[in-house]
PDB file of N, CA and C in Angstrom:
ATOM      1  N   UNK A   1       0.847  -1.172   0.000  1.00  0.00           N
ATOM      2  CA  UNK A   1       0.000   0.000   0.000  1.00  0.00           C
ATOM      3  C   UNK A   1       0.898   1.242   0.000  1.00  0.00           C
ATOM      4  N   UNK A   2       0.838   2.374  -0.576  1.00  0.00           N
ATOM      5  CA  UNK A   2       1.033   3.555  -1.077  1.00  0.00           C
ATOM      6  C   UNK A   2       0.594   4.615   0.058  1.00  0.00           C
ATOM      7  N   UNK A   3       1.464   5.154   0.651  1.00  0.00           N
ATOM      8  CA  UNK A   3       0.877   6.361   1.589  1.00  0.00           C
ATOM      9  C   UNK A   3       1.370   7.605   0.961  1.00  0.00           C
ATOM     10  N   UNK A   4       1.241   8.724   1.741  1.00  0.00           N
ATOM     11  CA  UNK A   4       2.142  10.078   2.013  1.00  0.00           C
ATOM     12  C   UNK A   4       1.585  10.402   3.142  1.00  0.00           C
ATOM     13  N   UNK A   5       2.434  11.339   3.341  1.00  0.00           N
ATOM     14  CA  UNK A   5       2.133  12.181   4.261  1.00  0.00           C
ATOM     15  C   UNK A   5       2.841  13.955   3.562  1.00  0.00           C
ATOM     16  N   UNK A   6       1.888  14.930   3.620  1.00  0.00           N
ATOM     17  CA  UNK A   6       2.475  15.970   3.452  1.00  0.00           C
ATOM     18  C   UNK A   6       2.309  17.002   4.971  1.00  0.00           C
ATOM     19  N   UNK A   7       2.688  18.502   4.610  1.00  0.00           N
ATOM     20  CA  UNK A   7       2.358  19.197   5.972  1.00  0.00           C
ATOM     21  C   UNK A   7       2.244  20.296   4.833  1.00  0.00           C
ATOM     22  N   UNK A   8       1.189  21.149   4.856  1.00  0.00           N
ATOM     23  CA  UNK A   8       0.873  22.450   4.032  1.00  0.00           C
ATOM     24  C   UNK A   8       0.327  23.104   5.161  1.00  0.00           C
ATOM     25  N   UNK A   9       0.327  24.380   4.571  1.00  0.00           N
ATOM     26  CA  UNK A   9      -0.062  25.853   5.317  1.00  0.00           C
ATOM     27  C   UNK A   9      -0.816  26.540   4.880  1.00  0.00           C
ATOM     28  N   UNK A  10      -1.816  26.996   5.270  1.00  0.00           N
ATOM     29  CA  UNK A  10      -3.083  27.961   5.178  1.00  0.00           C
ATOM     30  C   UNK A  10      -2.652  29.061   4.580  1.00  0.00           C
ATOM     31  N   UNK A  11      -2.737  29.472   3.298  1.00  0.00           N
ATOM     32  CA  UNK A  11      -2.405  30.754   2.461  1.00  0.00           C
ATOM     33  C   UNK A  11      -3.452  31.826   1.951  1.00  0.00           C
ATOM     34  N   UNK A  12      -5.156  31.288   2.207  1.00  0.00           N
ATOM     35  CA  UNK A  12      -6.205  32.028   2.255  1.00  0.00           C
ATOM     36  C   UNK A  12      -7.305  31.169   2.482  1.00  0.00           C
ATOM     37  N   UNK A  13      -7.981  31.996   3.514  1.00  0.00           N
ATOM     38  CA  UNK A  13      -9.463  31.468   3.661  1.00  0.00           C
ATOM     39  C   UNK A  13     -10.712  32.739   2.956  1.00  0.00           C
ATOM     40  N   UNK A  14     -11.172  31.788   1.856  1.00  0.00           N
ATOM     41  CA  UNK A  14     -12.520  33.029   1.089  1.00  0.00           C
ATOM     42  C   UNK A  14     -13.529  32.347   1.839  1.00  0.00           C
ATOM     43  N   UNK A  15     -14.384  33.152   1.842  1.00  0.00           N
ATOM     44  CA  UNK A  15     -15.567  32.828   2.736  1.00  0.00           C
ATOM     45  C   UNK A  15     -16.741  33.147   0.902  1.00  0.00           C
ATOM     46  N   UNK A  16     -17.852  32.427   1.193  1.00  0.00           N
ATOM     47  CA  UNK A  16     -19.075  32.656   0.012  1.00  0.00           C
ATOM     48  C   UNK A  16     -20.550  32.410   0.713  1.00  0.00           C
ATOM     49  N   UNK A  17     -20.899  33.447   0.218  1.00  0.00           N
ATOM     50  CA  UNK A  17     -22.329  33.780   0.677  1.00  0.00           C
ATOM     51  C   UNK A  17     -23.327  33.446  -0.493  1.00  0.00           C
ATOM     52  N   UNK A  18     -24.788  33.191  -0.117  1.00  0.00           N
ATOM     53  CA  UNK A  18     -25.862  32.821  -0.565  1.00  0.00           C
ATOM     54  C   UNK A  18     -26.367  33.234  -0.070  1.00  0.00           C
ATOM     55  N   UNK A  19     -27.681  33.975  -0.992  1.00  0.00           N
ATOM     56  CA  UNK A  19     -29.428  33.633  -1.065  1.00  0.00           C
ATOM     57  C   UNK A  19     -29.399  35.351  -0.547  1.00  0.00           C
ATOM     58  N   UNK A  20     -30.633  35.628  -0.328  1.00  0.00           N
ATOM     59  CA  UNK A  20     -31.324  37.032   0.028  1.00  0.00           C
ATOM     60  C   UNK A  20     -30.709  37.615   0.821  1.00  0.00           C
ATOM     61  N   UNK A  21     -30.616  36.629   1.858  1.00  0.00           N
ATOM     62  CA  UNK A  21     -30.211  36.639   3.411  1.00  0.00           C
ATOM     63  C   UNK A  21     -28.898  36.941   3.508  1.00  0.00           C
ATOM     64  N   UNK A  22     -27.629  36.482   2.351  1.00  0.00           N
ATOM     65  CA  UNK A  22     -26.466  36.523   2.272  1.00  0.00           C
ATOM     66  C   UNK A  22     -25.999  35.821   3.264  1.00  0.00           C
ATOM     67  N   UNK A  23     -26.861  34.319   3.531  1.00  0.00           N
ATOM     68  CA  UNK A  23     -25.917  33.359   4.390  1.00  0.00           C
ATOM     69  C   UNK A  23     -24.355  33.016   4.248  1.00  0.00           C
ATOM     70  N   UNK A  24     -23.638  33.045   5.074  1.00  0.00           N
ATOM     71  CA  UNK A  24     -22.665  32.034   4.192  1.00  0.00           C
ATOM     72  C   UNK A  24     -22.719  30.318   4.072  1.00  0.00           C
ATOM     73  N   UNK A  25     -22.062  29.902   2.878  1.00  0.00           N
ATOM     74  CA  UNK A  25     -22.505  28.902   2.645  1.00  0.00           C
ATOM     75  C   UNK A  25     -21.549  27.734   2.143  1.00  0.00           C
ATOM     76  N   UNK A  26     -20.325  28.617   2.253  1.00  0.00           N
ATOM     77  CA  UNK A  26     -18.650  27.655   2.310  1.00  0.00           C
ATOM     78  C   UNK A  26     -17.683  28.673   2.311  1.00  0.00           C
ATOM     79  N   UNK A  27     -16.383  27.750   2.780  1.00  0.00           N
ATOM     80  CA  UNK A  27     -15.354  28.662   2.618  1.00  0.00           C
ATOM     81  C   UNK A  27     -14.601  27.551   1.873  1.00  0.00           C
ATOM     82  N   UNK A  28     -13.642  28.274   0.941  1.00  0.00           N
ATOM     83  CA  UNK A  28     -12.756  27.324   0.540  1.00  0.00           C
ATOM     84  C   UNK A  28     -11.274  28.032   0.791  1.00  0.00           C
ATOM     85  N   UNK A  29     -10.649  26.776   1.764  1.00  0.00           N
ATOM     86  CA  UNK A  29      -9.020  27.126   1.888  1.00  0.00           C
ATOM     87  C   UNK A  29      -8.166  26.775   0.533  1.00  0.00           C
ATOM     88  N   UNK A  30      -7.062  27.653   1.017  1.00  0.00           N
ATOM     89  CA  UNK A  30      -5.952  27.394  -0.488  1.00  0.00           C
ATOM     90  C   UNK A  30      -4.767  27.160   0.574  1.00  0.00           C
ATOM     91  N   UNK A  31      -3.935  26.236   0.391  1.00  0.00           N
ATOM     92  CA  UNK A  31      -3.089  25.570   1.117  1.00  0.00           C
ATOM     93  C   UNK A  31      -1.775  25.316  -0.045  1.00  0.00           C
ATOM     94  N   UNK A  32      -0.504  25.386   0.954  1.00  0.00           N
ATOM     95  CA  UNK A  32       0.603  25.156   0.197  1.00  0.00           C
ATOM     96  C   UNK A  32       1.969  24.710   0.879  1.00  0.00           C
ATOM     97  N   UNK A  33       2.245  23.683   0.380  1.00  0.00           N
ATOM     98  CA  UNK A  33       3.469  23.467   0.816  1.00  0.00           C
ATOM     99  C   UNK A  33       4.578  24.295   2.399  1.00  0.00           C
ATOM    100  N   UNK A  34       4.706  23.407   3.233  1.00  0.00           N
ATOM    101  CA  UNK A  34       5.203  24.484   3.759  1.00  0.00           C
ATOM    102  C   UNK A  34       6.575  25.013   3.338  1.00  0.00           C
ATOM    103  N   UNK A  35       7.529  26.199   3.541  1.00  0.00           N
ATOM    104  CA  UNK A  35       9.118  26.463   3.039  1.00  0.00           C
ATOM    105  C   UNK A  35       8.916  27.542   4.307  1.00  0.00           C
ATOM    106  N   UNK A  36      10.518  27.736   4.027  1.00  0.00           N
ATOM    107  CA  UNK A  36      11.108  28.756   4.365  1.00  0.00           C
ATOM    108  C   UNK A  36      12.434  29.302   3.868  1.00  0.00           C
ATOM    109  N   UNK A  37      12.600  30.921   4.288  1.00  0.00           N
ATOM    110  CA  UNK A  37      14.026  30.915   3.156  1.00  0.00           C
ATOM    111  C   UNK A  37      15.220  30.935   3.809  1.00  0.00           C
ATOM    112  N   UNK A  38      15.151  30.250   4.803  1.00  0.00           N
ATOM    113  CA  UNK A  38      16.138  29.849   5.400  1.00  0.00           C
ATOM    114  C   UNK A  38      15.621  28.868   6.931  1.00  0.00           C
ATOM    115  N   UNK A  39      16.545  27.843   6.509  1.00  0.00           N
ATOM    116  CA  UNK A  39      16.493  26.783   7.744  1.00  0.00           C
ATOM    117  C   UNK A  39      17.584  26.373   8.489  1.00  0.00           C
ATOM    118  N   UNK A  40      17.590  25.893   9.607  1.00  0.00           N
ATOM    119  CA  UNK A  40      19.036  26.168  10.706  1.00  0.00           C
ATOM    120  C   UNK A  40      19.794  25.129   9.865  1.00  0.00           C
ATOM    121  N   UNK A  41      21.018  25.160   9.690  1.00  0.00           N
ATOM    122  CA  UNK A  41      22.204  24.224   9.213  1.00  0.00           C
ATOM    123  C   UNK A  41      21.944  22.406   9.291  1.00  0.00           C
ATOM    124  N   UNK A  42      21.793  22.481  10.589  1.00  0.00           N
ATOM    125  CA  UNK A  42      21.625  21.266  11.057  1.00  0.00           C
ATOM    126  C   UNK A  42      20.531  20.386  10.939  1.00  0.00           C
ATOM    127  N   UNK A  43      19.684  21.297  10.032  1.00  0.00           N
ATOM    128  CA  UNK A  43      18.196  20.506   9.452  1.00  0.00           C
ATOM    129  C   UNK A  43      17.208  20.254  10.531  1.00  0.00           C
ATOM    130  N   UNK A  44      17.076  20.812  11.797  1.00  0.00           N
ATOM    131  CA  UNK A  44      16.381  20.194  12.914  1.00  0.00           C
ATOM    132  C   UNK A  44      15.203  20.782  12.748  1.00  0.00           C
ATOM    133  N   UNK A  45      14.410  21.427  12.023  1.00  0.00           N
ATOM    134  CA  UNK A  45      13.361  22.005  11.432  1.00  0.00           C
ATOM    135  C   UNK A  45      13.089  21.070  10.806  1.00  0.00           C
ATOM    136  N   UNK A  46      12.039  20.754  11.099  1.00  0.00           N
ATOM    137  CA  UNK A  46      10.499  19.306  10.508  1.00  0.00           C
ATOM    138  C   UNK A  46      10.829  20.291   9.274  1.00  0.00           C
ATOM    139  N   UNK A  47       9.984  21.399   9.139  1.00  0.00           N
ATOM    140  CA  UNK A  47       9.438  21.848   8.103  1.00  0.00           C
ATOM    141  C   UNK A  47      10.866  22.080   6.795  1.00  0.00           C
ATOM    142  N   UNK A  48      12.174  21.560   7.168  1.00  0.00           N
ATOM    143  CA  UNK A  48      12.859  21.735   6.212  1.00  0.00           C
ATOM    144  C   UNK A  48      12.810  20.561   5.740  1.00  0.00           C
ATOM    145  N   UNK A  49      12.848  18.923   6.310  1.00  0.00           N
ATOM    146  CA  UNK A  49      12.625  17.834   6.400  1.00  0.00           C
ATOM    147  C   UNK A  49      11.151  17.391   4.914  1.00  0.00           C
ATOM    148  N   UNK A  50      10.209  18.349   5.035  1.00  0.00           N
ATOM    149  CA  UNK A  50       9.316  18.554   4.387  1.00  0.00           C
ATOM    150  C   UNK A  50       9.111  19.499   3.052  1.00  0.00           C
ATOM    151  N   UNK A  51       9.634  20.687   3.439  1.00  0.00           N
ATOM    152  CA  UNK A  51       9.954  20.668   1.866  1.00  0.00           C
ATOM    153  C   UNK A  51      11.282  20.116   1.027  1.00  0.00           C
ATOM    154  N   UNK A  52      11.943  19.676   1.317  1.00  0.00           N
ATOM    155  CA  UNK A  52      13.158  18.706   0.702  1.00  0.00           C
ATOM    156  C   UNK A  52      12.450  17.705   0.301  1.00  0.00           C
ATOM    157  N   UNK A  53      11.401  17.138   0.720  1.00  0.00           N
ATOM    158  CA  UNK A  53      11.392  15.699  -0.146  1.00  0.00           C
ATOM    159  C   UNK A  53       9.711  16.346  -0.580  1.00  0.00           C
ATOM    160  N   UNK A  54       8.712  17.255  -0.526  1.00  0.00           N
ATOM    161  CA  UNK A  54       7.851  17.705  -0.944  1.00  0.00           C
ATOM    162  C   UNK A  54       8.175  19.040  -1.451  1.00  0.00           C
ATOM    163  N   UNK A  55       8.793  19.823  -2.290  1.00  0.00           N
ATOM    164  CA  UNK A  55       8.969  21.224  -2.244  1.00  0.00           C
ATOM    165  C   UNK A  55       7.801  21.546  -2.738  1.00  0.00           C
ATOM    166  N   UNK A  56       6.681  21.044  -3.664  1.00  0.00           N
ATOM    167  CA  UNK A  56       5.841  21.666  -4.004  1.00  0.00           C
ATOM    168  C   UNK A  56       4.566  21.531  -4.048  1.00  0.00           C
ATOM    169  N   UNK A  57       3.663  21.978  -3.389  1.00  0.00           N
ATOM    170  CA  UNK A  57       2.188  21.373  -3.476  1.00  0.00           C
ATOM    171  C   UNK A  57       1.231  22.505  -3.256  1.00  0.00           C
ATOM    172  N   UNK A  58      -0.135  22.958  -3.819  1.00  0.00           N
ATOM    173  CA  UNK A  58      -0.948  23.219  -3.470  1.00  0.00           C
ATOM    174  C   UNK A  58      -2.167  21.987  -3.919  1.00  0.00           C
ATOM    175  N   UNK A  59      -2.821  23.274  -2.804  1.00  0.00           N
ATOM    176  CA  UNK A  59      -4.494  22.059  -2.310  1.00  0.00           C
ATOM    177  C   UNK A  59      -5.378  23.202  -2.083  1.00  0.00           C
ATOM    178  N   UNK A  60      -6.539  23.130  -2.934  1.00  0.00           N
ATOM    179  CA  UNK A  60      -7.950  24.128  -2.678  1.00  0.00           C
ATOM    180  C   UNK A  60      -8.803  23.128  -2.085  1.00  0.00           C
ATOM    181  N   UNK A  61      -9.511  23.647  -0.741  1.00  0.00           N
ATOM    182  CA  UNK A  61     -10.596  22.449  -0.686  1.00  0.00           C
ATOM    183  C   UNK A  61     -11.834  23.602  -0.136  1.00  0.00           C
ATOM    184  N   UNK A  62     -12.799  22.828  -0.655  1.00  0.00           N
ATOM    185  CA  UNK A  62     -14.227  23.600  -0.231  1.00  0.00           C
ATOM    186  C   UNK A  62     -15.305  22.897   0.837  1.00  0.00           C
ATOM    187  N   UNK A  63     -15.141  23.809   1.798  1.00  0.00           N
ATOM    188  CA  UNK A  63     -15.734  23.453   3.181  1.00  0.00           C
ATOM    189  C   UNK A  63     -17.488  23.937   3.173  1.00  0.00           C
ATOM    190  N   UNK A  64     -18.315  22.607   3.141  1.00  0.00           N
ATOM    191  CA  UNK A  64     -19.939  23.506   2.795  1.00  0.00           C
ATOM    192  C   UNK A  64     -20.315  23.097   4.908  1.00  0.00           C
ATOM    193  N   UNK A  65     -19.591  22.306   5.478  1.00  0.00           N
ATOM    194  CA  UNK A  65     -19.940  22.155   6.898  1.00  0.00           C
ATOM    195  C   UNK A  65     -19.694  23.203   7.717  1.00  0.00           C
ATOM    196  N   UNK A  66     -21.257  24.243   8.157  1.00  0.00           N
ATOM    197  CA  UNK A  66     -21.210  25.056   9.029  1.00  0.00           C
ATOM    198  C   UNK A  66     -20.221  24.923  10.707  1.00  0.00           C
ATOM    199  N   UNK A  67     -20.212  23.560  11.010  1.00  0.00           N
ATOM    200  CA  UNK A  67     -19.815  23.454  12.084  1.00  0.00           C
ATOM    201  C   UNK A  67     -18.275  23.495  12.185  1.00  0.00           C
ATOM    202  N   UNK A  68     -17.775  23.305  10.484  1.00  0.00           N
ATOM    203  CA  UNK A  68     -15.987  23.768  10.191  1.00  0.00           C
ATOM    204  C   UNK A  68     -15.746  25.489  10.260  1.00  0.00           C
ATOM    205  N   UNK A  69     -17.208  26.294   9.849  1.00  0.00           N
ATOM    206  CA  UNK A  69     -16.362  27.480   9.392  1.00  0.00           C
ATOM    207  C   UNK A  69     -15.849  28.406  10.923  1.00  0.00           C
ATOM    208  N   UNK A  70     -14.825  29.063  10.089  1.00  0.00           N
ATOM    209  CA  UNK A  70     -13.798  30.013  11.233  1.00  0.00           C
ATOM    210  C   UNK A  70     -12.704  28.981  12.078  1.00  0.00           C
ATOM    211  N   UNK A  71     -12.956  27.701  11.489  1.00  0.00           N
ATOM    212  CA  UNK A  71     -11.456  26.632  12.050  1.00  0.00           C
ATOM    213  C   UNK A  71     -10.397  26.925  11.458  1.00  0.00           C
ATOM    214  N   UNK A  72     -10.246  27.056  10.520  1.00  0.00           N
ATOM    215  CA  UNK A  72      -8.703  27.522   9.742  1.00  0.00           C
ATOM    216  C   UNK A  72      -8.134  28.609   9.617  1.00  0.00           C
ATOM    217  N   UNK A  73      -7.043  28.824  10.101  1.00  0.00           N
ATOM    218  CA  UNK A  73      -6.496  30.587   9.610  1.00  0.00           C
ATOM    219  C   UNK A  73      -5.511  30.777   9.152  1.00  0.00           C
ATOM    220  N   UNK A  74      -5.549  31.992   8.497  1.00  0.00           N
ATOM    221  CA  UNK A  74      -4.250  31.855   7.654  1.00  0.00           C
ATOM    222  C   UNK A  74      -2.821  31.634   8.721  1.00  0.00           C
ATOM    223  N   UNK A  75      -1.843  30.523   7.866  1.00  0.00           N
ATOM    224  CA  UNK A  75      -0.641  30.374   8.606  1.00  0.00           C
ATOM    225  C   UNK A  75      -0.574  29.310   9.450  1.00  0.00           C
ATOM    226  N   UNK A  76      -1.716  28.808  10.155  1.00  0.00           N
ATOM    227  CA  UNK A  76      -1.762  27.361  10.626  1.00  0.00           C
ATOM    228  C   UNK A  76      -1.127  26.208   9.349  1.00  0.00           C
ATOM    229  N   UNK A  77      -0.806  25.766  10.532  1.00  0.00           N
ATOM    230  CA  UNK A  77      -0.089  24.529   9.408  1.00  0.00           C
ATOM    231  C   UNK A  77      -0.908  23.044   9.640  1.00  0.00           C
ATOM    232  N   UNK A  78      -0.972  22.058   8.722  1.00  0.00           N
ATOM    233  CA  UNK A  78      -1.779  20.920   8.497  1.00  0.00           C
ATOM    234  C   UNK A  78      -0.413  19.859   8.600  1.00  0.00           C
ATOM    235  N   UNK A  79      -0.774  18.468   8.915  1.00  0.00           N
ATOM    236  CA  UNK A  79      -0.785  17.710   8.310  1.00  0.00           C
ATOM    237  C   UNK A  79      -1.896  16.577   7.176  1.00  0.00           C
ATOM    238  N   UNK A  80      -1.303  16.235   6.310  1.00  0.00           N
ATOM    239  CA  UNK A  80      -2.677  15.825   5.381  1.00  0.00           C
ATOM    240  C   UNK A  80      -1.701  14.401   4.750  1.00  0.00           C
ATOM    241  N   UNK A  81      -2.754  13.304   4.911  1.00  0.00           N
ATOM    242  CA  UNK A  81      -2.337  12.043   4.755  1.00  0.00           C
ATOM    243  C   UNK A  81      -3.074  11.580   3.647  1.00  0.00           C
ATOM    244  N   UNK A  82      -2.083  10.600   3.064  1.00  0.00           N
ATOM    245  CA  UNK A  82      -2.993  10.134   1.434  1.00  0.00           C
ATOM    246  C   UNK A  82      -2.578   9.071   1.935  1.00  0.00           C
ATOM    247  N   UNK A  83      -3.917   7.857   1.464  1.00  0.00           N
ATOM    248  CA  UNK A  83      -4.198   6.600   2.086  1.00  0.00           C
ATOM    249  C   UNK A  83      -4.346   6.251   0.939  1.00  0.00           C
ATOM    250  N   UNK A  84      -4.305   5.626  -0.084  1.00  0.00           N
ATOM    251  CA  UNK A  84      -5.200   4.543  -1.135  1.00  0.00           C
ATOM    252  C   UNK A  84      -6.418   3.779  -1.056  1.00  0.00           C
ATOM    253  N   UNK A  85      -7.696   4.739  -1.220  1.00  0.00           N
ATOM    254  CA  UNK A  85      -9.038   4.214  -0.819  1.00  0.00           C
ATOM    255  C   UNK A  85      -9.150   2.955  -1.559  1.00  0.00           C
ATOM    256  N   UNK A  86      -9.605   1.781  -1.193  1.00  0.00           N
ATOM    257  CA  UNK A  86      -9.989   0.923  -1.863  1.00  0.00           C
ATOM    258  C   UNK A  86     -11.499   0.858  -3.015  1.00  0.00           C
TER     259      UNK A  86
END
């Protein structure tokens, strides 16, 4: 079986509204790879560990579950695991 594991970072949360009322009615995050432009010598930074063998990724995902919105903010960091659904 085939895994990953990545770690990305919150780079914008849009929020979208509906109907008369102007409910809102999702937000969708944009997520990316984490970096930095500089990491200590000695590599003891996860997040250098992570972009070295991931340097590049984005991920849009669209959240319609009221009970998610205002969980994410920009700059929090994720981990996000790929499993091979059967």
């Amino acid at each position: 079986m085939t895994s990953m594991r990545a770690k990305l970072k919150v780079g914008f949360v849009q929020e979208h509204f509906y109907g008369a009322e102007g409910a809102k009615s999702q937000e969708t995050l944009s997520m990316h790879a984490v970096s930095a432009s500089k990491y200590p010598d000695d590599g003891s930074d996860e997040n250098n560990t992570y972009a070295k063998f991931s340097p590049g990724a984005d991920l849009k995902i669209n959240i319609a579950n009221p009970a998610l919105f205002g969980g994410f903010t920009v700059g929090d960091e994720y981990y996000v695991d790929f499993t091979k659904a059967d």
